[in-house]
C-alpha atoms as a PDB file:
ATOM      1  CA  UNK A   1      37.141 -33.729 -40.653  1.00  0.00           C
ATOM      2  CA  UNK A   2      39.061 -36.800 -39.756  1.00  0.00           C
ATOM      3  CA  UNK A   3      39.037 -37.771 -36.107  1.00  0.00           C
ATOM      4  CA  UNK A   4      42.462 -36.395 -34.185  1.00  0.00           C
ATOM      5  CA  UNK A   5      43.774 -39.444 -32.547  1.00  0.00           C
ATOM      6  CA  UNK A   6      46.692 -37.773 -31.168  1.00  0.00           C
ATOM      7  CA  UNK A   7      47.064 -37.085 -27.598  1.00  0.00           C
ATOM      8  CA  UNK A   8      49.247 -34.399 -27.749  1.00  0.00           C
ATOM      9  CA  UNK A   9      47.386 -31.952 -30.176  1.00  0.00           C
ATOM     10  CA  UNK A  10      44.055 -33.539 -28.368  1.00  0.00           C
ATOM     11  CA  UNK A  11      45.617 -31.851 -25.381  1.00  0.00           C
ATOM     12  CA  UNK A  12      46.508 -28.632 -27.392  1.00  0.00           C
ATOM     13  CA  UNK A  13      42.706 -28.019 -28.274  1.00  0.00           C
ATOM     14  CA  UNK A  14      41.357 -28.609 -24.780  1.00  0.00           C
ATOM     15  CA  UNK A  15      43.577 -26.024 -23.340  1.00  0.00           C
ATOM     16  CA  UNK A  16      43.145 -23.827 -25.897  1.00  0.00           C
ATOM     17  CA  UNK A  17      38.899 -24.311 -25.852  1.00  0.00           C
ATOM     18  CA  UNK A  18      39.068 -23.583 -21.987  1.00  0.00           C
ATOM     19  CA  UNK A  19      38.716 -20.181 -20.883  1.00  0.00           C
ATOM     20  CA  UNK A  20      38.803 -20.827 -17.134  1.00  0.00           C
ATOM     21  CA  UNK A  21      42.583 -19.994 -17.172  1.00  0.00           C
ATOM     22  CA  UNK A  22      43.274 -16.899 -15.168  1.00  0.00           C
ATOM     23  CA  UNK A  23      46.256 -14.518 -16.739  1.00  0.00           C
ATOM     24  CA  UNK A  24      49.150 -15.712 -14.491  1.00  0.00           C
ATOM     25  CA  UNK A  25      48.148 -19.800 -15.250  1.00  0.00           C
ATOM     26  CA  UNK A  26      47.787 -18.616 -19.051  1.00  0.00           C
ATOM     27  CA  UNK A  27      51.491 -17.057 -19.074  1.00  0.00           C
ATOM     28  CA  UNK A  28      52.550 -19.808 -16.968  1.00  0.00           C
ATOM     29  CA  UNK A  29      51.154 -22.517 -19.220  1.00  0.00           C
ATOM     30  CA  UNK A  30      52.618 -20.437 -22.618  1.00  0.00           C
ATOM     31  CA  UNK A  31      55.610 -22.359 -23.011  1.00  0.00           C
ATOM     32  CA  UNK A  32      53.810 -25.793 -22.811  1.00  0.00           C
ATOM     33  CA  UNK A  33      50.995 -24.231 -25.427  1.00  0.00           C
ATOM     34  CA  UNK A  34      54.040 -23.052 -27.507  1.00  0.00           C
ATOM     35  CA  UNK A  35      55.745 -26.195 -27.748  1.00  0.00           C
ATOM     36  CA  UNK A  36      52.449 -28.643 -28.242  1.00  0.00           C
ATOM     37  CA  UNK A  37      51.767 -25.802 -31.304  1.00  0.00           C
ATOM     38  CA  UNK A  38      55.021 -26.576 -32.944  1.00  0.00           C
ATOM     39  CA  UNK A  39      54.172 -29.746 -32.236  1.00  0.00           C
ATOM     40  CA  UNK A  40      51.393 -30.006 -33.917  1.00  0.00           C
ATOM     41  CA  UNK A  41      52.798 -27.724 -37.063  1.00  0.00           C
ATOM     42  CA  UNK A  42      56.042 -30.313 -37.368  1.00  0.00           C
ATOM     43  CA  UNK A  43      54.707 -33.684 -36.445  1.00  0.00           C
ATOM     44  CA  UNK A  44      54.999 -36.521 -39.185  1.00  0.00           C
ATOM     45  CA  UNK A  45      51.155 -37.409 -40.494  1.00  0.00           C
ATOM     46  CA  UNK A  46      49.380 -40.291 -39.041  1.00  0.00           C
ATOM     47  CA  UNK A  47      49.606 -43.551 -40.850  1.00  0.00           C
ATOM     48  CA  UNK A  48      46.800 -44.875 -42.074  1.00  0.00           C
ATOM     49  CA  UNK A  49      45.732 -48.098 -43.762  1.00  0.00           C
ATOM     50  CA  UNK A  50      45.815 -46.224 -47.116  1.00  0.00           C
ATOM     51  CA  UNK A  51      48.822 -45.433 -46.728  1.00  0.00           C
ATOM     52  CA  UNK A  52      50.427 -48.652 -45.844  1.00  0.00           C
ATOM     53  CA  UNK A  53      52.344 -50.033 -48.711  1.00  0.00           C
ATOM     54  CA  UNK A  54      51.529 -53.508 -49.775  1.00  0.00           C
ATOM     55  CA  UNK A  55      54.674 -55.517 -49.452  1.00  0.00           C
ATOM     56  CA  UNK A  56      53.780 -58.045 -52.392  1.00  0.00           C
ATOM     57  CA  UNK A  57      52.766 -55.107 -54.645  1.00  0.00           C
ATOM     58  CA  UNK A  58      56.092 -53.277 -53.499  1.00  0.00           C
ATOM     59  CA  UNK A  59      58.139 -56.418 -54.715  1.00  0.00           C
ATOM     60  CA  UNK A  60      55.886 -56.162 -58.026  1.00  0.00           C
ATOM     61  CA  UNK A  61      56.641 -52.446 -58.779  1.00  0.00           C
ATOM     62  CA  UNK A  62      60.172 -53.250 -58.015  1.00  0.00           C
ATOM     63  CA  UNK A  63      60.713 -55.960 -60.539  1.00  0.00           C
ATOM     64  CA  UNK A  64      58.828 -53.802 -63.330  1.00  0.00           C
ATOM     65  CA  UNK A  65      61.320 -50.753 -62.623  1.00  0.00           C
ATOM     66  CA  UNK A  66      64.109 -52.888 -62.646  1.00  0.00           C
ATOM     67  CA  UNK A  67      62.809 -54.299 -66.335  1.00  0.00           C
ATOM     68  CA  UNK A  68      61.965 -51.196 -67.321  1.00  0.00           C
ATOM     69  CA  UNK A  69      65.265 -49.483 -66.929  1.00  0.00           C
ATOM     70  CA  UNK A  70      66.996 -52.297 -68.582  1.00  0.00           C
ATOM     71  CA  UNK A  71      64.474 -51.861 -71.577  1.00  0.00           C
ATOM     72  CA  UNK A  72      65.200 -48.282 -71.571  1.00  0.00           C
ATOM     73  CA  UNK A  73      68.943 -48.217 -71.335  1.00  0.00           C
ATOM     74  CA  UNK A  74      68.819 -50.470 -74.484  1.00  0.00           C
ATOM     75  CA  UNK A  75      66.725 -48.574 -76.692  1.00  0.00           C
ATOM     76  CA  UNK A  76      69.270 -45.442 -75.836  1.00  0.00           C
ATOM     77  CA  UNK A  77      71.850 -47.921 -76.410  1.00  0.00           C
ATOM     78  CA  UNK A  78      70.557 -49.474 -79.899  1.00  0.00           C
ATOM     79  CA  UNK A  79      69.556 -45.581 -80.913  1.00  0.00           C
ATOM     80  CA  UNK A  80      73.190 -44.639 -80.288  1.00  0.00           C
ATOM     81  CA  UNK A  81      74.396 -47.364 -82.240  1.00  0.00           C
ATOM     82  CA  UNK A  82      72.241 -46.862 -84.936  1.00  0.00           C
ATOM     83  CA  UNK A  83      73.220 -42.794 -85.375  1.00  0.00           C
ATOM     84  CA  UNK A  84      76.804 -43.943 -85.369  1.00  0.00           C
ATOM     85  CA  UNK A  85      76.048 -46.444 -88.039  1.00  0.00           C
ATOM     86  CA  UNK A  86      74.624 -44.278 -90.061  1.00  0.00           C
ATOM     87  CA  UNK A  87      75.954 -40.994 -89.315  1.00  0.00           C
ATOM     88  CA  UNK A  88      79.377 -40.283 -91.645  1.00  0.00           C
ATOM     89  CA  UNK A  89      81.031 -37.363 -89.603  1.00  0.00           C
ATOM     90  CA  UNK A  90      80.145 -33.822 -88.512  1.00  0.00           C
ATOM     91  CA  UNK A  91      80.195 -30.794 -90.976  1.00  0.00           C
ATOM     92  CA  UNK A  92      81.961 -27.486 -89.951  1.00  0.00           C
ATOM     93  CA  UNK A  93      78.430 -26.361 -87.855  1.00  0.00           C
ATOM     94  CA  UNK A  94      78.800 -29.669 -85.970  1.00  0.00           C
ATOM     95  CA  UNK A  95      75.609 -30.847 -87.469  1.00  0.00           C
ATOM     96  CA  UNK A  96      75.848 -34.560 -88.382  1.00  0.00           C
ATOM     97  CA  UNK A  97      76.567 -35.702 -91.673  1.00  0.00           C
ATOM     98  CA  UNK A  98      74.235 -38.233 -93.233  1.00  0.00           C
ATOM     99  CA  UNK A  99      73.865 -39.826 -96.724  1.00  0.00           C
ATOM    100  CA  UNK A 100      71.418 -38.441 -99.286  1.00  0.00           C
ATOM    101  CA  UNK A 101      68.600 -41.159 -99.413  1.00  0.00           C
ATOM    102  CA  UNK A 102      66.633 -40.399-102.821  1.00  0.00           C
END
């Protein structure tokens, strides 16, 4: 288990581990409990170094997707043109029309 470094939940489990609390504190303290719970269910993750993103490696990726949909949009551009070059109409299912090749 990863350490918890955050104060707030830190503070959730230490109330919750104590059973000093007599009923009235308990009921009194309920809303706090309630709210460091939801808290705790809600809260973004912590950020760790893994999860960082490299800013030089970021630039990197964004370069290749920028080539890479270029390269994409025209191979769906040169396969259009190529079905229309060689296409020669629709027949009455709407099924494309092509030239025998014997």
């Amino acid at each position: 288990m990863e350490e918890e470094l955050d104060i707030l939940v830190l503070s959730l489990v230490a109330i919750e581990a104590y059973d000093g609390f007599s009923v009235r504190q308990h009921e009194r303290m309920m809303p706090y409990i309630r709210g460091l719970a939801a808290y705790k269910a809600t809260r973004p993750g912590a950020v760790r170094e893994n999860n960082v993103i490299d800013f030089e490696e970021r630039v990197i990726q964004r370069r290749l997707e920028t080539v890479i949909r270029s390269e994409r949009r025209s191979a769906l551009a040169d396969g259009r043109r190529v079905h229309e070059n060689y296409s020669h109409g629709v027949n009455e299912f709407g099924d494309d029309v092509y030239p025998d090749c014997d």
